[in-house]
PDB file of N, CA and C in Angstrom:
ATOM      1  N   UNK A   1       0.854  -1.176   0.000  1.00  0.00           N
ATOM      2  CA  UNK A   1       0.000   0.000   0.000  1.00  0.00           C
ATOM      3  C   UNK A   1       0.893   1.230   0.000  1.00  0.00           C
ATOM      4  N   UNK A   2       0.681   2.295  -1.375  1.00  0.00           N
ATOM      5  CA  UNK A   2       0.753   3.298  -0.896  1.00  0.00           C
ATOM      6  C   UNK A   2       0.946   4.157  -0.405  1.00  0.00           C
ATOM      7  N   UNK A   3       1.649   5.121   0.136  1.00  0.00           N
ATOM      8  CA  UNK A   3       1.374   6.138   1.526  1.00  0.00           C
ATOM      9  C   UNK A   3       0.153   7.132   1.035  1.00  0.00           C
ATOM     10  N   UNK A   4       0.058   7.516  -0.517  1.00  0.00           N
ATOM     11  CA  UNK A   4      -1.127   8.296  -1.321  1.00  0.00           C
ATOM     12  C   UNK A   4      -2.137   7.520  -0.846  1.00  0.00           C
ATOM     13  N   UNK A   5      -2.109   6.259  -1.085  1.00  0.00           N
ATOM     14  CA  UNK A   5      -3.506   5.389  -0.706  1.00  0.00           C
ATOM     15  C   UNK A   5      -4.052   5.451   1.030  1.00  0.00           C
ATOM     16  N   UNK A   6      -2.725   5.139   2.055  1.00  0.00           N
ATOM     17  CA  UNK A   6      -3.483   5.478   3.202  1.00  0.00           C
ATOM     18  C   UNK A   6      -3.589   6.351   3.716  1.00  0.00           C
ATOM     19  N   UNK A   7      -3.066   7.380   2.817  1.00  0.00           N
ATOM     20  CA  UNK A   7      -3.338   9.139   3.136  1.00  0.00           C
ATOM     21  C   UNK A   7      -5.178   9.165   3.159  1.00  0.00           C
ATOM     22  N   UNK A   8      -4.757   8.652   1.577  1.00  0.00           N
ATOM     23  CA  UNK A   8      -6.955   8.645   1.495  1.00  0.00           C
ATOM     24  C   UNK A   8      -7.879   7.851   2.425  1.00  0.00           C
ATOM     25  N   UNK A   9      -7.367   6.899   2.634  1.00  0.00           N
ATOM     26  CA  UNK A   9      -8.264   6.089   3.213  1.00  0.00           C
ATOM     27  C   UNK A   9      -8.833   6.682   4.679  1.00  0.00           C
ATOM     28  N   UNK A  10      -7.293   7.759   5.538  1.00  0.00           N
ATOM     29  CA  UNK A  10      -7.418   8.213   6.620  1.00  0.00           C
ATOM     30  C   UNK A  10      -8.148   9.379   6.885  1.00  0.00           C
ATOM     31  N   UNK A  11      -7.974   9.943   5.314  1.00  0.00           N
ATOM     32  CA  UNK A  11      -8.868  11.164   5.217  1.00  0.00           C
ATOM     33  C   UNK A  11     -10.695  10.448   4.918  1.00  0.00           C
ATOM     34  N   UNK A  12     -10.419   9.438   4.389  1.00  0.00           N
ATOM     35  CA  UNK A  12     -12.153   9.068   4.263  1.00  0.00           C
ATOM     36  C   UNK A  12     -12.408   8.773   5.739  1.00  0.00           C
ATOM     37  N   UNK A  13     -11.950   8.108   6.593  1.00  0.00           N
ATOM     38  CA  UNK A  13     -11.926   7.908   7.678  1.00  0.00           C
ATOM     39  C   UNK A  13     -12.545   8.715   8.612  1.00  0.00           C
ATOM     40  N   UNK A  14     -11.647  10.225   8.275  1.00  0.00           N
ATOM     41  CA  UNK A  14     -11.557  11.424   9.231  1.00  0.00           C
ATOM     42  C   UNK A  14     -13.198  11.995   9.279  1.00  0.00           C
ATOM     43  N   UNK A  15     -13.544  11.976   7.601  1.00  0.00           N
ATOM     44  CA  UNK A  15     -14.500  12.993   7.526  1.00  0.00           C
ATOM     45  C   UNK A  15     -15.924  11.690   8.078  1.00  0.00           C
ATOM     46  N   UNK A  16     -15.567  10.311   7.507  1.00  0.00           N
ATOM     47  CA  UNK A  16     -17.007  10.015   7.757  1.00  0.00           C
ATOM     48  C   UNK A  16     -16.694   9.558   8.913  1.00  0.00           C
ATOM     49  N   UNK A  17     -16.185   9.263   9.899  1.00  0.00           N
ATOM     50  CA  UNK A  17     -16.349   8.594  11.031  1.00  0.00           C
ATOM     51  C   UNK A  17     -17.333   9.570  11.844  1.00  0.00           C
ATOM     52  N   UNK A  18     -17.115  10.893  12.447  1.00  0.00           N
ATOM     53  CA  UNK A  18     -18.350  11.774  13.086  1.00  0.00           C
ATOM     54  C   UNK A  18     -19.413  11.710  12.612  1.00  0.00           C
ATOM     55  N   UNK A  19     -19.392  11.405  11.049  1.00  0.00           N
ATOM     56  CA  UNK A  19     -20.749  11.498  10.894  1.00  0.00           C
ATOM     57  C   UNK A  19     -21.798  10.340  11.237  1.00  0.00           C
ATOM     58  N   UNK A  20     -20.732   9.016  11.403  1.00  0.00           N
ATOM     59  CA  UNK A  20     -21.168   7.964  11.645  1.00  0.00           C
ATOM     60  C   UNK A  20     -21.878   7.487  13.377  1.00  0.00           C
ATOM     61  N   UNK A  21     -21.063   8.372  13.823  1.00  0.00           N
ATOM     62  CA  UNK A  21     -21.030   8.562  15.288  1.00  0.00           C
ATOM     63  C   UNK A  21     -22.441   9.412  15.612  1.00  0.00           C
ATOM     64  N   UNK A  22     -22.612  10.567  14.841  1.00  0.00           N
ATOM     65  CA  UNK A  22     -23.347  11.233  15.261  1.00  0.00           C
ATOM     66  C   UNK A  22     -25.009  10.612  14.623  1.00  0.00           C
ATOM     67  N   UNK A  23     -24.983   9.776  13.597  1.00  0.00           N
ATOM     68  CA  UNK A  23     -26.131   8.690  13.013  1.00  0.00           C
ATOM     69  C   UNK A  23     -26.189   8.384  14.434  1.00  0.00           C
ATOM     70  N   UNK A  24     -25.252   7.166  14.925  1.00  0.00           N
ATOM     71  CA  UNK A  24     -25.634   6.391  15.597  1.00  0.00           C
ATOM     72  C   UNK A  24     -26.391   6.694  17.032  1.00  0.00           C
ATOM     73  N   UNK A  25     -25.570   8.485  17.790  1.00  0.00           N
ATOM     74  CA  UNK A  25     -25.972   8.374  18.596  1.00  0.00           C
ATOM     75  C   UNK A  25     -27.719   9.052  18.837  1.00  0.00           C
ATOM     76  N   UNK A  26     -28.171   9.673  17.243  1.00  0.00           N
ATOM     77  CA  UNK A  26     -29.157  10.103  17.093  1.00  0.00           C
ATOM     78  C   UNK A  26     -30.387   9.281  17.143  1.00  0.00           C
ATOM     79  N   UNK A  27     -30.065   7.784  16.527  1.00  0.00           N
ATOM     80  CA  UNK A  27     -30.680   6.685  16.578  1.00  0.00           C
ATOM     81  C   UNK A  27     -30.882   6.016  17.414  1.00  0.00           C
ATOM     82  N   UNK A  28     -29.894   6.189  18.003  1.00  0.00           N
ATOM     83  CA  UNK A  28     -29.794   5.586  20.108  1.00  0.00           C
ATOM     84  C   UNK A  28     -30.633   6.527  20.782  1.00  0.00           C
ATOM     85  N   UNK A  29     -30.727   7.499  20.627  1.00  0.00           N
ATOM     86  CA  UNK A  29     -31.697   8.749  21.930  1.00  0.00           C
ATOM     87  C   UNK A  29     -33.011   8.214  21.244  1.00  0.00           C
ATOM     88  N   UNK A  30     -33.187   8.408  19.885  1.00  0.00           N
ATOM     89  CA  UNK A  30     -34.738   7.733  19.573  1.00  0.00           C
ATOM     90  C   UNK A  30     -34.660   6.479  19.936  1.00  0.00           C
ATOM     91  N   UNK A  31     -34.576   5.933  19.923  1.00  0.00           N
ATOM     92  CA  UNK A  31     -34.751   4.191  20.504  1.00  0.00           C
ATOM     93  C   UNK A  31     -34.995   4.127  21.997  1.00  0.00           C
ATOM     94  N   UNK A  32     -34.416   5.322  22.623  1.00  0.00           N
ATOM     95  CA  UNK A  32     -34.204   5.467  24.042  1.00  0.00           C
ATOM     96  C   UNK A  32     -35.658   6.101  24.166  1.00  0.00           C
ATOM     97  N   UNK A  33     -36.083   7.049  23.476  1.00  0.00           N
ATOM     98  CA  UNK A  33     -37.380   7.349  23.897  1.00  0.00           C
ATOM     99  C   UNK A  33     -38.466   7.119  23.282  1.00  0.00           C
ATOM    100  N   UNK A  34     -38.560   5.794  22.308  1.00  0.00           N
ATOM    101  CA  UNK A  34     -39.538   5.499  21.780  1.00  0.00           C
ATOM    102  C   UNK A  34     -39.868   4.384  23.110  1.00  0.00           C
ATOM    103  N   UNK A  35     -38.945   3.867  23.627  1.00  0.00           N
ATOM    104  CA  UNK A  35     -38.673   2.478  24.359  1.00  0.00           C
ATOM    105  C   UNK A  35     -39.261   3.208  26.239  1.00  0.00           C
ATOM    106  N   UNK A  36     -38.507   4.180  26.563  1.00  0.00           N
ATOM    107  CA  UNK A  36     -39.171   5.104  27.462  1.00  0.00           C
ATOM    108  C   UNK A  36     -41.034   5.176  27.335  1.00  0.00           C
ATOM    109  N   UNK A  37     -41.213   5.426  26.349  1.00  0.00           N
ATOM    110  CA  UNK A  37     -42.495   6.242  26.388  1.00  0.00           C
ATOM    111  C   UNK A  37     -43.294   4.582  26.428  1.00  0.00           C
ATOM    112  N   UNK A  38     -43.231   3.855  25.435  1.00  0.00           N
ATOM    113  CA  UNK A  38     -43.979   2.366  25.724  1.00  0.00           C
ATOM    114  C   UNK A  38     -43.816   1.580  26.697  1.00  0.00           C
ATOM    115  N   UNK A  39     -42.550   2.039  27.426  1.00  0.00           N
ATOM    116  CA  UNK A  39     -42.506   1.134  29.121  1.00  0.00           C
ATOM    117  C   UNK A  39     -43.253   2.042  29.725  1.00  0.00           C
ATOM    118  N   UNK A  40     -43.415   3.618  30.029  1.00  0.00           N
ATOM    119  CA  UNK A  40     -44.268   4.336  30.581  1.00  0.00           C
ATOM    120  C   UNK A  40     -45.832   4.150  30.514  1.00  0.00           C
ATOM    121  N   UNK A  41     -46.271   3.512  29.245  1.00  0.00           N
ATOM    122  CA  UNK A  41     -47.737   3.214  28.868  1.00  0.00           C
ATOM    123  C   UNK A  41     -47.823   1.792  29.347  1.00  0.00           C
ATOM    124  N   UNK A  42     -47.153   1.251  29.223  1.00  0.00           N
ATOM    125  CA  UNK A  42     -47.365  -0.318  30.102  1.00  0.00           C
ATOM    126  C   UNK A  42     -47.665  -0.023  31.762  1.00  0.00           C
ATOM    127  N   UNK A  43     -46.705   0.763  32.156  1.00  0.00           N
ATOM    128  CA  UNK A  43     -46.585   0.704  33.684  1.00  0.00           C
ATOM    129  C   UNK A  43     -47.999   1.671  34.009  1.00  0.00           C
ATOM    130  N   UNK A  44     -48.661   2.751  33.323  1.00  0.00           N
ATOM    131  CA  UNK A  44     -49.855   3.248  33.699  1.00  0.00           C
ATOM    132  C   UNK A  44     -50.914   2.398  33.542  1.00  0.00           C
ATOM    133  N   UNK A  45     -51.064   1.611  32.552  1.00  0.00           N
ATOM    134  CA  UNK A  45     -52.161   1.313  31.758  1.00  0.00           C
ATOM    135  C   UNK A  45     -52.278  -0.199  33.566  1.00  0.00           C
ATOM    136  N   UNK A  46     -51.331  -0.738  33.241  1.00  0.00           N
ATOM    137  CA  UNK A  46     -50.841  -1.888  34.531  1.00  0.00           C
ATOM    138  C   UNK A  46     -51.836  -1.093  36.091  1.00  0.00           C
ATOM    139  N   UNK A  47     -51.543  -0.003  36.263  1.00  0.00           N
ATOM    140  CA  UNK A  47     -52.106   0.212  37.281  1.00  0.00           C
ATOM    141  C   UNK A  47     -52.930   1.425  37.339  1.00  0.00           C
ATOM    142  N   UNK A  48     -53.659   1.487  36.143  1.00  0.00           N
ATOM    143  CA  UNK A  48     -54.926   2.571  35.831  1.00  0.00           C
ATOM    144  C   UNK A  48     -56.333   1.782  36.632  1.00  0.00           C
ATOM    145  N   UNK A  49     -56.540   0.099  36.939  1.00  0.00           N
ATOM    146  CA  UNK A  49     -57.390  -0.090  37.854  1.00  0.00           C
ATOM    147  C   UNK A  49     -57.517   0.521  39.269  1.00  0.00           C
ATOM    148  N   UNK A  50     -56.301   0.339  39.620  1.00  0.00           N
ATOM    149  CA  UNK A  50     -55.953   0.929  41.302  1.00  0.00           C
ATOM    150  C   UNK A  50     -56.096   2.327  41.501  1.00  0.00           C
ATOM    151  N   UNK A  51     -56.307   3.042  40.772  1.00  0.00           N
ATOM    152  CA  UNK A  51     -56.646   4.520  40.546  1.00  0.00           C
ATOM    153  C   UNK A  51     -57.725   5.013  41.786  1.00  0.00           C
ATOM    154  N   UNK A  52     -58.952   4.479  41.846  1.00  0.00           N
ATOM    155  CA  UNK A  52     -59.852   4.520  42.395  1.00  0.00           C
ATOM    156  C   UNK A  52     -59.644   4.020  43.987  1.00  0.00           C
ATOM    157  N   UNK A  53     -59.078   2.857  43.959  1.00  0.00           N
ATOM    158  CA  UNK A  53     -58.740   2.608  45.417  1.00  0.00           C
ATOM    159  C   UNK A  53     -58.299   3.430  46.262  1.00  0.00           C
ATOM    160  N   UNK A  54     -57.286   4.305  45.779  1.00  0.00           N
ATOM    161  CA  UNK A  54     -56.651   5.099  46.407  1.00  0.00           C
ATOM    162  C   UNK A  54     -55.007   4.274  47.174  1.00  0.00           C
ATOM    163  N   UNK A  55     -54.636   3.127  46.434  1.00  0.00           N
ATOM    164  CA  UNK A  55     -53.374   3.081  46.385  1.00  0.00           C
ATOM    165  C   UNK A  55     -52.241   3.772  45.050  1.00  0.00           C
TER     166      UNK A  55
END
């Protein structure tokens, strides 16, 4: 290999790796609060009988 070749490869590297990072962690916070909000509707819906009791 190269040194022209792993010049490029480091520069493809450089530019897409943040962007890859920043996909992933955008996709992780949604997952985090799609997953939040449907454990939140389980755990109400679970104890929307007891409402009335007053526990």
């Amino acid at each position: 290999m190269s040194s022209k070749e792993n010049y490029s490869t480091r520069k493809i590297l450089k530019e897409t790796l943040p962007v890859l990072a920043a996909i992933f962690i955008a996709m992780a916070s949604v997952m985090y609060i799609l997953f939040k909000s449907w454990s939140n509707k389980l755990y109400f819906e679970k104890w929307k009988d007891y409402e009335d009791c007053g526990i």
